[in-house]
Protein backbone atom coordinates (compact mmCIF):
# COMPACT_ATOMS: atom_id res chain seq x y z
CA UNK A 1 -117.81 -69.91 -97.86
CA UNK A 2 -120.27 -67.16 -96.67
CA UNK A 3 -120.60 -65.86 -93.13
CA UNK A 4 -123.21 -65.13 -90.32
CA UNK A 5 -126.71 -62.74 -91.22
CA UNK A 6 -127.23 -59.87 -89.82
CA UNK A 7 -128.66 -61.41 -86.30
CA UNK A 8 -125.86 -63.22 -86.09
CA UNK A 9 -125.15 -67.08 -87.29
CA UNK A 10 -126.76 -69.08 -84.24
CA UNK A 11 -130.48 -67.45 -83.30
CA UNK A 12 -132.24 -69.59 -80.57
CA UNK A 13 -135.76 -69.71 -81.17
CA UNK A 14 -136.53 -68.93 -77.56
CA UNK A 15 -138.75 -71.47 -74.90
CA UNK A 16 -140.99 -69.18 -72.92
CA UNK A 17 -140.74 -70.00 -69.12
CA UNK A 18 -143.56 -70.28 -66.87
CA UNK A 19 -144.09 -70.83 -63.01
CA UNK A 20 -145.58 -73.73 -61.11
CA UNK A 21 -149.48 -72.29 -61.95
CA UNK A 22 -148.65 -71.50 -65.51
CA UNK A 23 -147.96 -67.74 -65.38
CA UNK A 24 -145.68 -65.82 -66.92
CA UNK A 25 -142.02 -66.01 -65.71
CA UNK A 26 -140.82 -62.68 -66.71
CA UNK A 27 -137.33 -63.00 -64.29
CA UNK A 28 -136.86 -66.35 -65.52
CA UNK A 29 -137.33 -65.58 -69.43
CA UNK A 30 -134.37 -62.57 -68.88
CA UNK A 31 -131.89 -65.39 -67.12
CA UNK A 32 -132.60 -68.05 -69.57
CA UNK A 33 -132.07 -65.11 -72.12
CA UNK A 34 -128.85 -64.68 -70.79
CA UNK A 35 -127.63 -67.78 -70.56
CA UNK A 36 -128.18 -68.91 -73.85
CA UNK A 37 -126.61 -65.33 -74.78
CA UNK A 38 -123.68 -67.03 -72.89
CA UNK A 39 -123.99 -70.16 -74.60
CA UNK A 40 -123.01 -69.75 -78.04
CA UNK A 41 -127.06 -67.85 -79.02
CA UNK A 42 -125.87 -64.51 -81.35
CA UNK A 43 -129.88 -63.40 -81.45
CA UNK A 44 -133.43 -64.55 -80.06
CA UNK A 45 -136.29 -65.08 -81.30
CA UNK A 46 -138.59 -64.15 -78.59
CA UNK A 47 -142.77 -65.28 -78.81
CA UNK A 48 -142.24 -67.49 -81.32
CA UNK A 49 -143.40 -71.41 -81.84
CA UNK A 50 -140.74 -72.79 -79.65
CA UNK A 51 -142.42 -69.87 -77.49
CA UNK A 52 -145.92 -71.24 -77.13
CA UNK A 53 -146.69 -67.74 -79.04
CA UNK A 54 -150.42 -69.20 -79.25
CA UNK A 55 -151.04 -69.35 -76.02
CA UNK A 56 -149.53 -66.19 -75.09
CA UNK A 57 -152.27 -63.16 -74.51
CA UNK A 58 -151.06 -59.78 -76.56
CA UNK A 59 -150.25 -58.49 -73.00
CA UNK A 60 -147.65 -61.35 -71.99
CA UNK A 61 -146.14 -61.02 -75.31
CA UNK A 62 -145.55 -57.35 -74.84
CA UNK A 63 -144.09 -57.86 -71.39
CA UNK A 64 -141.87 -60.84 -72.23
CA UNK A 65 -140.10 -58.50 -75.40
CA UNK A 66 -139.32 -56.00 -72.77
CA UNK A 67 -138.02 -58.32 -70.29
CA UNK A 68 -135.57 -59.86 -72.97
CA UNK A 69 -134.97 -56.59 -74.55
CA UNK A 70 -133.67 -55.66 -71.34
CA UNK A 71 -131.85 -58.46 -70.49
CA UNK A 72 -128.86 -58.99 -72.99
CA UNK A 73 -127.32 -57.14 -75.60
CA UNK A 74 -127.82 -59.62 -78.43
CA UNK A 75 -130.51 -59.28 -80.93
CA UNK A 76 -134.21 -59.80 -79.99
CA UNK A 77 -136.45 -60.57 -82.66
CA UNK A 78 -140.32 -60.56 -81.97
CA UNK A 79 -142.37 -63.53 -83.36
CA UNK A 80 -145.34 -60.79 -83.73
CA UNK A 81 -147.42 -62.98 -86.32
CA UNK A 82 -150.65 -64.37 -86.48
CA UNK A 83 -152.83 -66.11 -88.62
CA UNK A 84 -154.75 -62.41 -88.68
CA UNK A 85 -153.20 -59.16 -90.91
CA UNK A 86 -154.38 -56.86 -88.66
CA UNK A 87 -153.79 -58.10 -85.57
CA UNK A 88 -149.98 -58.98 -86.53
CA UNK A 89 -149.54 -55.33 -87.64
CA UNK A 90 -151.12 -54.34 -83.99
CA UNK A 91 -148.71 -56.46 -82.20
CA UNK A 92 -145.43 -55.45 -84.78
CA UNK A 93 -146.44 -51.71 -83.67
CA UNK A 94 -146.13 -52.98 -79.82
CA UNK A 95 -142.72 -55.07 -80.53
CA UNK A 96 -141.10 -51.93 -81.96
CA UNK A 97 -142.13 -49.93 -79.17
CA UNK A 98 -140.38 -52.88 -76.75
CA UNK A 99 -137.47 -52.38 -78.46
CA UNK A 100 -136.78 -55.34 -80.68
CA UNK A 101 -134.01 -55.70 -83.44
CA UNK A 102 -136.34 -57.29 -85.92
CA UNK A 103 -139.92 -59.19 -86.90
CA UNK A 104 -140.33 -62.96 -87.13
CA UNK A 105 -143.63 -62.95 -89.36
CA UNK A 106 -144.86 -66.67 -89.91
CA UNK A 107 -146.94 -67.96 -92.90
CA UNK A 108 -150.59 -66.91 -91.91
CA UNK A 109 -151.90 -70.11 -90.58
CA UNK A 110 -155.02 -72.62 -90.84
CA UNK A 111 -156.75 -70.16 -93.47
CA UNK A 112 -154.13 -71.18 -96.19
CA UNK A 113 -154.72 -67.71 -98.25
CA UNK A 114 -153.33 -67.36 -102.08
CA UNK A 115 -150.47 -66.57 -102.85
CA UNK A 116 -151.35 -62.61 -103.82
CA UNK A 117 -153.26 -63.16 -99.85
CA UNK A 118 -149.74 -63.86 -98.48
CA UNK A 119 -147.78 -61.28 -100.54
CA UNK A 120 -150.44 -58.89 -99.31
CA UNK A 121 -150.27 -59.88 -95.52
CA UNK A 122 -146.46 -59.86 -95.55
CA UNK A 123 -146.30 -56.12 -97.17
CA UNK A 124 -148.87 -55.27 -94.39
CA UNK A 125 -146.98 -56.73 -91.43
CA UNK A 126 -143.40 -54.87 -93.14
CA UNK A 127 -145.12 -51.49 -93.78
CA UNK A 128 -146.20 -51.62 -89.96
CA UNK A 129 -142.85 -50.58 -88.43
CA UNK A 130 -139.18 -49.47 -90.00
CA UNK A 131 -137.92 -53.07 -88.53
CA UNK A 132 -135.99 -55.62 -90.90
CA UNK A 133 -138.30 -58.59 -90.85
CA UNK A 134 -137.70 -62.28 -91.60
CA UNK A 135 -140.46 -64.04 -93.39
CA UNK A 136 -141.15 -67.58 -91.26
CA UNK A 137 -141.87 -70.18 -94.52
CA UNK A 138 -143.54 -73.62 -92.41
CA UNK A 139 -145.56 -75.16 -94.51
CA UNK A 140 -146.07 -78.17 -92.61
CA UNK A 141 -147.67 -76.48 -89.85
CA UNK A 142 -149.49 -73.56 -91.56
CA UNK A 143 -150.69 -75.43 -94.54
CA UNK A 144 -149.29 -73.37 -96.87
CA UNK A 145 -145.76 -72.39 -98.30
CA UNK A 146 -145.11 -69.62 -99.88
CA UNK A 147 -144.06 -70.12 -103.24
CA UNK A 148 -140.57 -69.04 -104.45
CA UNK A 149 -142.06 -66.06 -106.92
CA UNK A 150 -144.21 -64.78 -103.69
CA UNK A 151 -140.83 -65.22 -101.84
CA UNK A 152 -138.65 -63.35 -104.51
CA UNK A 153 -141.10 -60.11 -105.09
CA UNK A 154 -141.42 -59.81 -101.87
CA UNK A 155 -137.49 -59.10 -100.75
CA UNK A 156 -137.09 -57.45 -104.05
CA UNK A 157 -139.49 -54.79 -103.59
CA UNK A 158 -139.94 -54.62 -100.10
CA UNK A 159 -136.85 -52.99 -98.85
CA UNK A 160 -137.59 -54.37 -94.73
CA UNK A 161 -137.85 -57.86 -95.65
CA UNK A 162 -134.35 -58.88 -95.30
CA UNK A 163 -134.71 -62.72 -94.35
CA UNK A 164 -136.38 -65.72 -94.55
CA UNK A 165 -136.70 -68.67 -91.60
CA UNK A 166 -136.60 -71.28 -94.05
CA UNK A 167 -138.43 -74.69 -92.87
CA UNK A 168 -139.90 -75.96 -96.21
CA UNK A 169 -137.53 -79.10 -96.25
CA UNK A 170 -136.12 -78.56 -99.72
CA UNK A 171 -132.51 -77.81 -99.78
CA UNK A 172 -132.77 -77.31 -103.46
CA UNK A 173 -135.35 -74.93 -103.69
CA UNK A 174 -133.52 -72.75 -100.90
CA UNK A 175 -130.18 -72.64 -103.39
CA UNK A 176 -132.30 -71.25 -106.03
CA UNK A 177 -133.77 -68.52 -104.02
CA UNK A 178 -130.01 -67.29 -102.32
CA UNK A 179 -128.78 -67.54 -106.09
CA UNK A 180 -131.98 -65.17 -107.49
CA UNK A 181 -132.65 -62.98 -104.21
CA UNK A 182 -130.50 -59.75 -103.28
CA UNK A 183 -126.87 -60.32 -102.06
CA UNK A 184 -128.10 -58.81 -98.54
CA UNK A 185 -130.65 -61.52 -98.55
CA UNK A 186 -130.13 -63.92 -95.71
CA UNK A 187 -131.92 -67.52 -95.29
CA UNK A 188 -131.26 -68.80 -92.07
CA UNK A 189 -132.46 -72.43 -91.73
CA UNK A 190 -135.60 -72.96 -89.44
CA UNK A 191 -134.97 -76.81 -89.52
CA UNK A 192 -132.01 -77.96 -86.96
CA UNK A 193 -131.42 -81.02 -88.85
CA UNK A 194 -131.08 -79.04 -92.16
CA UNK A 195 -128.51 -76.66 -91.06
CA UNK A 196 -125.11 -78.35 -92.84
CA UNK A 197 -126.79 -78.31 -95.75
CA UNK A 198 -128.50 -75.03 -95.88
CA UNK A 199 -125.01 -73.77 -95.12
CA UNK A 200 -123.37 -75.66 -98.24
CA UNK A 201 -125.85 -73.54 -100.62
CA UNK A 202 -125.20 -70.42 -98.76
CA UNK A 203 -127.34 -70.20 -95.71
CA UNK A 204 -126.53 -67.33 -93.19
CA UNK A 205 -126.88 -69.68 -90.14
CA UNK A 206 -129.63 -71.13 -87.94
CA UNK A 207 -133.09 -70.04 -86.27
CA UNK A 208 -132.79 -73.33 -83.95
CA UNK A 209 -134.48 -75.40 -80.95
CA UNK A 210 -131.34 -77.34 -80.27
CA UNK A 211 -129.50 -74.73 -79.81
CA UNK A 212 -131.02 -74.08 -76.32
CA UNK A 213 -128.50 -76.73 -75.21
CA UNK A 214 -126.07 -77.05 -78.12
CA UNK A 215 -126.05 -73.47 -79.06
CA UNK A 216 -121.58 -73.71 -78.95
CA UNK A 217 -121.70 -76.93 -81.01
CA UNK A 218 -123.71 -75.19 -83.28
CA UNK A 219 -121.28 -72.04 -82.94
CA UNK A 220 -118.47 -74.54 -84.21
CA UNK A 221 -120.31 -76.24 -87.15
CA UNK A 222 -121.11 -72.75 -88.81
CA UNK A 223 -117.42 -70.95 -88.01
CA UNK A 224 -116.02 -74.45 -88.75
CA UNK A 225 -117.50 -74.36 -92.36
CA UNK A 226 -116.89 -70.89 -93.08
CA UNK A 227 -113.87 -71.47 -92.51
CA UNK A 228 -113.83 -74.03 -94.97
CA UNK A 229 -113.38 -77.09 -92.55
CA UNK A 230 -116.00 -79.15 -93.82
CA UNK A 231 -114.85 -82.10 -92.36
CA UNK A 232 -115.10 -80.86 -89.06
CA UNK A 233 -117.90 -79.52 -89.69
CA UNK A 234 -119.31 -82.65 -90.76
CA UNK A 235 -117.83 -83.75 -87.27
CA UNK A 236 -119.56 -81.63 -85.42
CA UNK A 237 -123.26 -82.26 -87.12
CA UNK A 238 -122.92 -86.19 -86.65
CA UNK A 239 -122.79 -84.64 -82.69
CA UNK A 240 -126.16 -82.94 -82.81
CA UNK A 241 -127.96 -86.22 -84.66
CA UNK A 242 -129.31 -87.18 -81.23
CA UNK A 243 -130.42 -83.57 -80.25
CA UNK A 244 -132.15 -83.44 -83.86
CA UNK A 245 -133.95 -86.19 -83.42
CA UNK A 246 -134.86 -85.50 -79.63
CA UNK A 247 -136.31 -81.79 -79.87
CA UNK A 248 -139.72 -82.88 -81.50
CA UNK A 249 -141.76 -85.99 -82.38
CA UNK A 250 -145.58 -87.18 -82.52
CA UNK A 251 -145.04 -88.02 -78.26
CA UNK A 252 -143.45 -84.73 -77.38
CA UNK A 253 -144.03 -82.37 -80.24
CA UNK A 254 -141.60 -79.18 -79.91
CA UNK A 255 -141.23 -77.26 -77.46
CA UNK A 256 -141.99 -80.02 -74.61
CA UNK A 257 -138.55 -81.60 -75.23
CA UNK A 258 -136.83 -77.87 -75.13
CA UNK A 259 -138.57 -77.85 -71.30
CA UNK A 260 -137.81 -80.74 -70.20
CA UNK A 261 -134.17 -80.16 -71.23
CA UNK A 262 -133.96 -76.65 -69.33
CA UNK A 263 -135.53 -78.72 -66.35
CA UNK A 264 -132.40 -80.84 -66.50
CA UNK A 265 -130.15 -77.87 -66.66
CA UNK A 266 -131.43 -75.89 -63.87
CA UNK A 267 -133.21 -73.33 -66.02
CA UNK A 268 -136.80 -71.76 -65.81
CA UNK A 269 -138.82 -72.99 -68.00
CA UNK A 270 -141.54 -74.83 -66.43
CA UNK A 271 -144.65 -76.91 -68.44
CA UNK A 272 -145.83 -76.42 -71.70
CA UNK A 273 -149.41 -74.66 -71.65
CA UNK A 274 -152.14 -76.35 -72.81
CA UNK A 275 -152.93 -77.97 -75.93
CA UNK A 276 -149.69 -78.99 -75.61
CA UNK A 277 -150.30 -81.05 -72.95
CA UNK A 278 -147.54 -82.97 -70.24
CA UNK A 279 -144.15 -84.51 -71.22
CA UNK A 280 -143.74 -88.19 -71.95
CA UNK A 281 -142.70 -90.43 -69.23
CA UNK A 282 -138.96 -90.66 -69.30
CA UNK A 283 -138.06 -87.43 -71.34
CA UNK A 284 -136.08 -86.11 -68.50
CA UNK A 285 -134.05 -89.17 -68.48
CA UNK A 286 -133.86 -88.95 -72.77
CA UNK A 287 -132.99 -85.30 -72.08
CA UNK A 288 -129.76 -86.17 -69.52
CA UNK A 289 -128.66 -88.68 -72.24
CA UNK A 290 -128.46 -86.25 -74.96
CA UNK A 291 -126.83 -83.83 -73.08
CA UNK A 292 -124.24 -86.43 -71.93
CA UNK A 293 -123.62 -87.42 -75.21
CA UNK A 294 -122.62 -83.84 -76.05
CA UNK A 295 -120.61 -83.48 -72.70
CA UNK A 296 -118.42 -86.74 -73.88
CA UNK A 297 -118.24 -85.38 -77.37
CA UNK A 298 -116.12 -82.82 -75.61
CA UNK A 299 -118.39 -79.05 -76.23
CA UNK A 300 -117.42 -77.79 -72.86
CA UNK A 301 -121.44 -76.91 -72.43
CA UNK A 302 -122.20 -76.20 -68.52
């Protein structure tokens, strides 16, 4: 039935906290860090798109690796792409020197380059540092996917690309890539909702949003079908529906829901910088639902 990759099964895709004007919150990114550490999160990804890694200067993204690299003992991967080769290879070279485990490099963005652009950029961003790196496939929000052929050369030949954060929405496509890659290939699903079936054609766990406050339910659903309980496994997805469908939408488009959940728990986290612009009325109130659904459901969260 498989088993966790090598940064573990559940990887939160880390919210990055600010204070009341907006700044950095370096002490509350390393006890959110910890906590979800605590919470059922085997690895981070830190600066990613949960982690408003747009709005974040090269500085703050340097200074938040270090904080979280500091701060647990779990793997930190650094979402050190751009939309630009050579400024993603500049900021790889300053997330090894924080520290970091690994490299989350997404699909260059907006430009849409061919598919010989992306093989090139990803080759570029690997050969930067001695760092395993997992390839971030989004096409819906970078325009373009990277096509399975681009996909398969690249962790063939390319001994540091280990991984792929798989949100391209097609379950079937992702079977045929674990069946053709390497067997130390790992495909962790980038889509929460996608997760029990990513795991059914061999996915080595989640890069998740819900896991910020269902990170032990999650725990459960992956050790529960490895173990070859697929009916509690199936259990324990029909749990998360609601925190599926509550982490993003056209209203609150990810990560304002993630913040306005850690508001609810006590957490730092803070506002979402600008474009993203202020939460919904009533998503605190959604968030304390969700969460109380889970609580009833009986995952002992805190």
């Amino acid at each position: 039935m498989g088993g966790p990759g090598r940064f573990g099964g559940v990887v939160t895709a880390m919210a990055t906290p600010f204070d009341g004007e907006g700044r950095l919150d370096l002490d509350g990114a390393a006890t959110l860090a910890r906590w979800l550490a605590d919470h059922g999160s085997e690895g981070l990804v830190v600066a990613g798109t949960t982690g408003e890694a747009p709005t974040l200067s090269d500085s703050e993204k340097r200074d938040l690796w270090r904080a979280v690299v500091e701060a647990v003992t779990v793997p930190v991967i650094a979402g050190s792409g751009t939309n630009d080769t050579a400024h993603s290879v500049q900021l790889t070279k300053v997330a090894e020197a924080a520290g970091v485990a690994g490299i989350l490099a997404v699909t260059p963005y907006y430009s849409r380059p061919s598919q010989a652009g992306l093989d090139a950029h990803f080759r570029a961003v690997a050969g930067a540092s001695r760092l395993p790196l997992m390839i971030y496939d989004i096409p819906i929000r970078t325009g373009r996917k990277v096509a399975h052929d681009t996909l398969l050369r690249l962790v063939r030949e390319v001994a540091t690309i280990v991984a792929v954060k798989d949100a391209a929405g097609d379950p079937a496509g992702s079977a045929r890539l674990i069946a053709e890659a390497p067997d130390d290939f790992d495909l962790y699903c980038g889509d929460d909702s996608l997760t029990l079936p990513l795991l059914a054609v061999g996915g080595a766990g989640v890069v998740g949003v819900a896991t910020h406050w269902a990170g032990e339910v999650f725990a459960e659903m992956l050790g529960a079908f490895w173990k070859g309980d697929v009916d509690a496994a199936q259990s324990l997805n029909a749990r998360l529906i609601e925190s599926y469908a509550f982490e993003t939408g056209d209203a609150a488009p990810n990560p304002i829901p993630t913040k306005a959940m850690l508001g609810v728990l006590g957490l730092p986290g803070g506002q979402c910088r600008l474009p993203l612009g202020p939460p919904p009325e009533g998503l605190q109130a959604r968030a304390r639902q969700v969460l109380e659904g889970l609580r009833a459901g009986g995952s002992g969260l805190g």
